[in-house]
N, C-alpha and C. Protein backbone atom coordinates (compact mmCIF):
# COMPACT_ATOMS: atom_id res chain seq x y z
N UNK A 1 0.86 -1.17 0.00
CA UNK A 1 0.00 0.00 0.00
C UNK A 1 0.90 1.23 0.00
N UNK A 2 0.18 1.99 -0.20
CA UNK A 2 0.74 3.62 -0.68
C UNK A 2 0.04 4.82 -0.11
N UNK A 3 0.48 5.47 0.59
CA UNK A 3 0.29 6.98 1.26
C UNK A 3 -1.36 7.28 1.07
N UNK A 4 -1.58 7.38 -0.23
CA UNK A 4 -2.95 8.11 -0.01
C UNK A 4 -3.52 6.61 -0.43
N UNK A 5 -3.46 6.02 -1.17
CA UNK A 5 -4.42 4.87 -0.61
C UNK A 5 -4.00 3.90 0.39
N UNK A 6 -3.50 4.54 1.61
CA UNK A 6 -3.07 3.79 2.78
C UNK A 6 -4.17 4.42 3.50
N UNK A 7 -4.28 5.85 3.64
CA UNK A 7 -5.22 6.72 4.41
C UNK A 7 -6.78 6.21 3.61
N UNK A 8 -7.17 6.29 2.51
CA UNK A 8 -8.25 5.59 2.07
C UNK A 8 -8.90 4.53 2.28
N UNK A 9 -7.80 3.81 2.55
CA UNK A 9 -8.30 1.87 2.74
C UNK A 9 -8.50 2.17 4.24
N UNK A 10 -7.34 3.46 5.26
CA UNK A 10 -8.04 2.77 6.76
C UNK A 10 -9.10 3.29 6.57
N UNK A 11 -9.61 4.75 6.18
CA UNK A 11 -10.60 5.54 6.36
C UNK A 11 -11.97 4.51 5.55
N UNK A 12 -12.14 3.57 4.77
CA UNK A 12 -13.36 3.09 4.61
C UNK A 12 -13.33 1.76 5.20
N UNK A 13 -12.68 0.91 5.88
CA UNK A 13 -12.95 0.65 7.02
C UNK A 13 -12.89 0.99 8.03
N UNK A 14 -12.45 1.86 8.51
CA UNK A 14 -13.27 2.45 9.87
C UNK A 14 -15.14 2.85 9.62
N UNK A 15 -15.43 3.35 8.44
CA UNK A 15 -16.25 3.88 7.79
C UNK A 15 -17.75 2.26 8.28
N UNK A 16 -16.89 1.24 6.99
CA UNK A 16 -17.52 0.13 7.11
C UNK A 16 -17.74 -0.64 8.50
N UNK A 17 -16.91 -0.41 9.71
CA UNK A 17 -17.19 -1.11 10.82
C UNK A 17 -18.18 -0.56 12.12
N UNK A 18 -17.85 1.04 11.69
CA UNK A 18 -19.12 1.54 12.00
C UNK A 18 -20.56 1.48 11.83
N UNK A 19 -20.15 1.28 10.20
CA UNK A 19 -21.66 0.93 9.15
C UNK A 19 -22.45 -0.36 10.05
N UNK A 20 -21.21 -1.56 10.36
CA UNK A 20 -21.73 -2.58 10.53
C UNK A 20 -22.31 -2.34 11.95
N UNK A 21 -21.41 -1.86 12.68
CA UNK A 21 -21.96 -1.47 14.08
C UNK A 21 -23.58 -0.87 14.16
N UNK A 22 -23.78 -0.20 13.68
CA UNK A 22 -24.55 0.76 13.79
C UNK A 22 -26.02 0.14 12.84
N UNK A 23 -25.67 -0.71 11.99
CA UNK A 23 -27.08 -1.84 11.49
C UNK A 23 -27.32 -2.64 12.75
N UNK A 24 -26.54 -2.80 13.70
CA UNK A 24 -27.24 -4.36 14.67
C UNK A 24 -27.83 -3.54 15.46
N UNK A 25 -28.57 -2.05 15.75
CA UNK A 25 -29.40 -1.58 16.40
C UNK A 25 -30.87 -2.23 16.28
N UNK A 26 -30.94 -2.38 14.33
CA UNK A 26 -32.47 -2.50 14.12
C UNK A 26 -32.46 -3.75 13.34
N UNK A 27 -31.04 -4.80 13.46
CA UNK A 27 -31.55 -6.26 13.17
C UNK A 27 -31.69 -6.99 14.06
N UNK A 28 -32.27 -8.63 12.99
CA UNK A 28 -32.84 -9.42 14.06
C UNK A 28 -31.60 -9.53 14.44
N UNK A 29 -31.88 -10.88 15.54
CA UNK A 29 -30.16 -11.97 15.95
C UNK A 29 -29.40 -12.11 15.26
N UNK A 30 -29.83 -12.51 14.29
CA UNK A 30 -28.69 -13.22 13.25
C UNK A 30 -28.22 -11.99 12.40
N UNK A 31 -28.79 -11.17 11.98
CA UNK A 31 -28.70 -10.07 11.31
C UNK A 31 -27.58 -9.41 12.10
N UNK A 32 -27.51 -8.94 13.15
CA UNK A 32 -26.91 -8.32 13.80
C UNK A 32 -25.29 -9.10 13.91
N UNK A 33 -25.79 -10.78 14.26
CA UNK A 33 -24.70 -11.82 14.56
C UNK A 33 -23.05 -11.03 13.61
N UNK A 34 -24.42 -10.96 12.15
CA UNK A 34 -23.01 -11.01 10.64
C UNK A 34 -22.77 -9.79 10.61
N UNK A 35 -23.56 -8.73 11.28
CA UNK A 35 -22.70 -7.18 11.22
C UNK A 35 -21.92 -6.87 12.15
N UNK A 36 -22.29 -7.39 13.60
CA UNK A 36 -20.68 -7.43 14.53
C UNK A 36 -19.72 -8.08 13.77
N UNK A 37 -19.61 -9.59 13.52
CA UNK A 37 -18.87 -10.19 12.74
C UNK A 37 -17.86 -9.60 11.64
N UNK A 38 -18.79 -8.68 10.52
CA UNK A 38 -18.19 -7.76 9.53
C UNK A 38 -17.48 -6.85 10.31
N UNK A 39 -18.17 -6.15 11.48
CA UNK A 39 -17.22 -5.00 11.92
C UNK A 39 -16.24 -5.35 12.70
N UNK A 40 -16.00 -6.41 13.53
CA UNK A 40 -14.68 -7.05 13.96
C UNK A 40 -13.72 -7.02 12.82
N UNK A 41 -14.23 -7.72 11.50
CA UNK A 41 -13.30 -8.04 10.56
C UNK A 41 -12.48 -6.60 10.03
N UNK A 42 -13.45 -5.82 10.12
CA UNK A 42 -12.52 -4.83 9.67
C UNK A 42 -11.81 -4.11 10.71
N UNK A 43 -12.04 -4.10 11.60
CA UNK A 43 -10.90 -3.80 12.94
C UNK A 43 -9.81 -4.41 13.14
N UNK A 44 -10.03 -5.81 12.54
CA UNK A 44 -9.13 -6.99 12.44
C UNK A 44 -8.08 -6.73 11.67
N UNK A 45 -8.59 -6.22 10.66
CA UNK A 45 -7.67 -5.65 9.56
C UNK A 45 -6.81 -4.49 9.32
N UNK A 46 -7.30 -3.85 10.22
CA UNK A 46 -7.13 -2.45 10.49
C UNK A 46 -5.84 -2.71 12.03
N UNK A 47 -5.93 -3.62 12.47
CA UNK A 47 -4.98 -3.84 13.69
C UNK A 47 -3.32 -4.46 13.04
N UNK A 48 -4.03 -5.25 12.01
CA UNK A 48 -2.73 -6.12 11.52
C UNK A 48 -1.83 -5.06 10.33
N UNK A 49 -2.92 -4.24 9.84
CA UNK A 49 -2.08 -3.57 9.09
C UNK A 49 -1.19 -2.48 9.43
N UNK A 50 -1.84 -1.56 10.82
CA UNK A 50 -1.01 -0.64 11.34
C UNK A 50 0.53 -0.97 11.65
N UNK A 51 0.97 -2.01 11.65
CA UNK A 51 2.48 -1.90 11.75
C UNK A 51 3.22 -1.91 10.40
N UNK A 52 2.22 -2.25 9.57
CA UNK A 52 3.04 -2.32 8.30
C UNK A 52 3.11 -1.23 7.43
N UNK A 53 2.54 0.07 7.55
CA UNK A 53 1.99 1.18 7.20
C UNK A 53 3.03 2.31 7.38
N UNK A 54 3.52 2.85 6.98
CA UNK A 54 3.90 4.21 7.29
C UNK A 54 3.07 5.44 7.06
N UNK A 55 2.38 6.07 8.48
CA UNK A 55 1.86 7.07 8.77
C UNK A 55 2.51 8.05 9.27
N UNK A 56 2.62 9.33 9.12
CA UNK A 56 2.65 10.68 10.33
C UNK A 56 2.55 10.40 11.80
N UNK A 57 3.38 11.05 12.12
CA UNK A 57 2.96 10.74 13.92
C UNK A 57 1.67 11.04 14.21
N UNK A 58 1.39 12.23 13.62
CA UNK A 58 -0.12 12.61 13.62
C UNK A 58 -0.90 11.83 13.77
N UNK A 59 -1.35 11.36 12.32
CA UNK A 59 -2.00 10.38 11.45
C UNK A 59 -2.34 8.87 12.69
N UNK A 60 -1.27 8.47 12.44
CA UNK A 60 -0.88 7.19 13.37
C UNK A 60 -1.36 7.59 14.82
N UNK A 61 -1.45 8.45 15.69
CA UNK A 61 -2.32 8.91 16.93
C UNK A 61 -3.30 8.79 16.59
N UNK A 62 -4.12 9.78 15.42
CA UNK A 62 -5.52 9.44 14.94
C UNK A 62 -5.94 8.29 14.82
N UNK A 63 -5.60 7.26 13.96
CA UNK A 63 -5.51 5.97 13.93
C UNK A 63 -6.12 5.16 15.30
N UNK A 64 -4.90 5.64 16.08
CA UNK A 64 -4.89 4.84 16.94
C UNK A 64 -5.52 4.85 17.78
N UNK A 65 -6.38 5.71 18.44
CA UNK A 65 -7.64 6.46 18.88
C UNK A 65 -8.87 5.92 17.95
N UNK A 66 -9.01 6.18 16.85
CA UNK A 66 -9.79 5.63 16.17
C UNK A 66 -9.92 4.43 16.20
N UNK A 67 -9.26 3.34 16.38
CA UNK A 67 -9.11 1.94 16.78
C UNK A 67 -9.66 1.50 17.82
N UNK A 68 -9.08 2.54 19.19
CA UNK A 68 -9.78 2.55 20.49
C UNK A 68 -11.04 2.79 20.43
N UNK A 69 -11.86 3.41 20.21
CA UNK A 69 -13.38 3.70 19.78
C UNK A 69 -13.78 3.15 19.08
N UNK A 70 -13.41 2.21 18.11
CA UNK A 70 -13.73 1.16 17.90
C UNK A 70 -13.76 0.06 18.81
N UNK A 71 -12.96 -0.14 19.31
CA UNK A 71 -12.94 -1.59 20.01
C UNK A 71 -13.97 -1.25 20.69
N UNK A 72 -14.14 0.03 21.79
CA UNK A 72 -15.00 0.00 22.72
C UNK A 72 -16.45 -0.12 22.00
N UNK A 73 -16.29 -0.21 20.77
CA UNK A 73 -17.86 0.02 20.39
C UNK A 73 -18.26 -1.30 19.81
N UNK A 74 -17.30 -2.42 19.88
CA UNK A 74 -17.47 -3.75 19.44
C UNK A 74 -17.46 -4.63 20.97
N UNK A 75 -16.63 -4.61 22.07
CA UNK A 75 -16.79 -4.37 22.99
C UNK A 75 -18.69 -4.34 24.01
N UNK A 76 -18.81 -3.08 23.41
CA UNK A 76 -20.22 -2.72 24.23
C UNK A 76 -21.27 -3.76 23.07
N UNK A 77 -21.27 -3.71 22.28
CA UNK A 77 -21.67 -5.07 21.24
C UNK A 77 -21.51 -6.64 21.82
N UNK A 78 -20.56 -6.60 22.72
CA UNK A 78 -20.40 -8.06 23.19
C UNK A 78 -19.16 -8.89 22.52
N UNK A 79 -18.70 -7.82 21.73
CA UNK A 79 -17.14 -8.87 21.19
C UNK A 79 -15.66 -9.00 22.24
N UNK A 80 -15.91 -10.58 22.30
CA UNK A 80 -14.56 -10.44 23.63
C UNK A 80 -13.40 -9.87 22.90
N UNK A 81 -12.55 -9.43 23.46
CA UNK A 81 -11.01 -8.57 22.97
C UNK A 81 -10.18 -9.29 23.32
């Protein structure tokens, strides 16, 4: 990956794990089951790739904060960490 589509790929999954988060308000069980599921995955992805990435110190704080608010929001969802 590459600079600006390094910042692109995290920025639409963070985008997408929210998305997913934020559908298991108004699905059923199972519905909900595969959108925690999706939004783990992209946190998942988003964890393994940060070391391989070269970001800004900036950037990489943002990130990394952004990660944290994620977890807590997969977390309050019921995903063990």
């Amino acid at each position: 990956m590459n600079g600006v589509n390094d910042n692109e790929f995290i920025e639409s999954q963070l985008k997408v794990a929210h998305w997913h988060l934020d559908k298991t308000a108004d699905a059923d069980p199972q519905a909900g089951q595969y959108h925690i599921a999706s939004a783990r995955r992209a946190y998942q992805t988003l964890l393994e790739l940060l070391p391989t990435i070269a970001l800004s110190g900036r950037r990489r704080v943002e990130l990394v904060t952004d990660l944290a608010a994620l977890r807590q929001r997969l977390q309050t969802a019921g995903v063990e960490m």
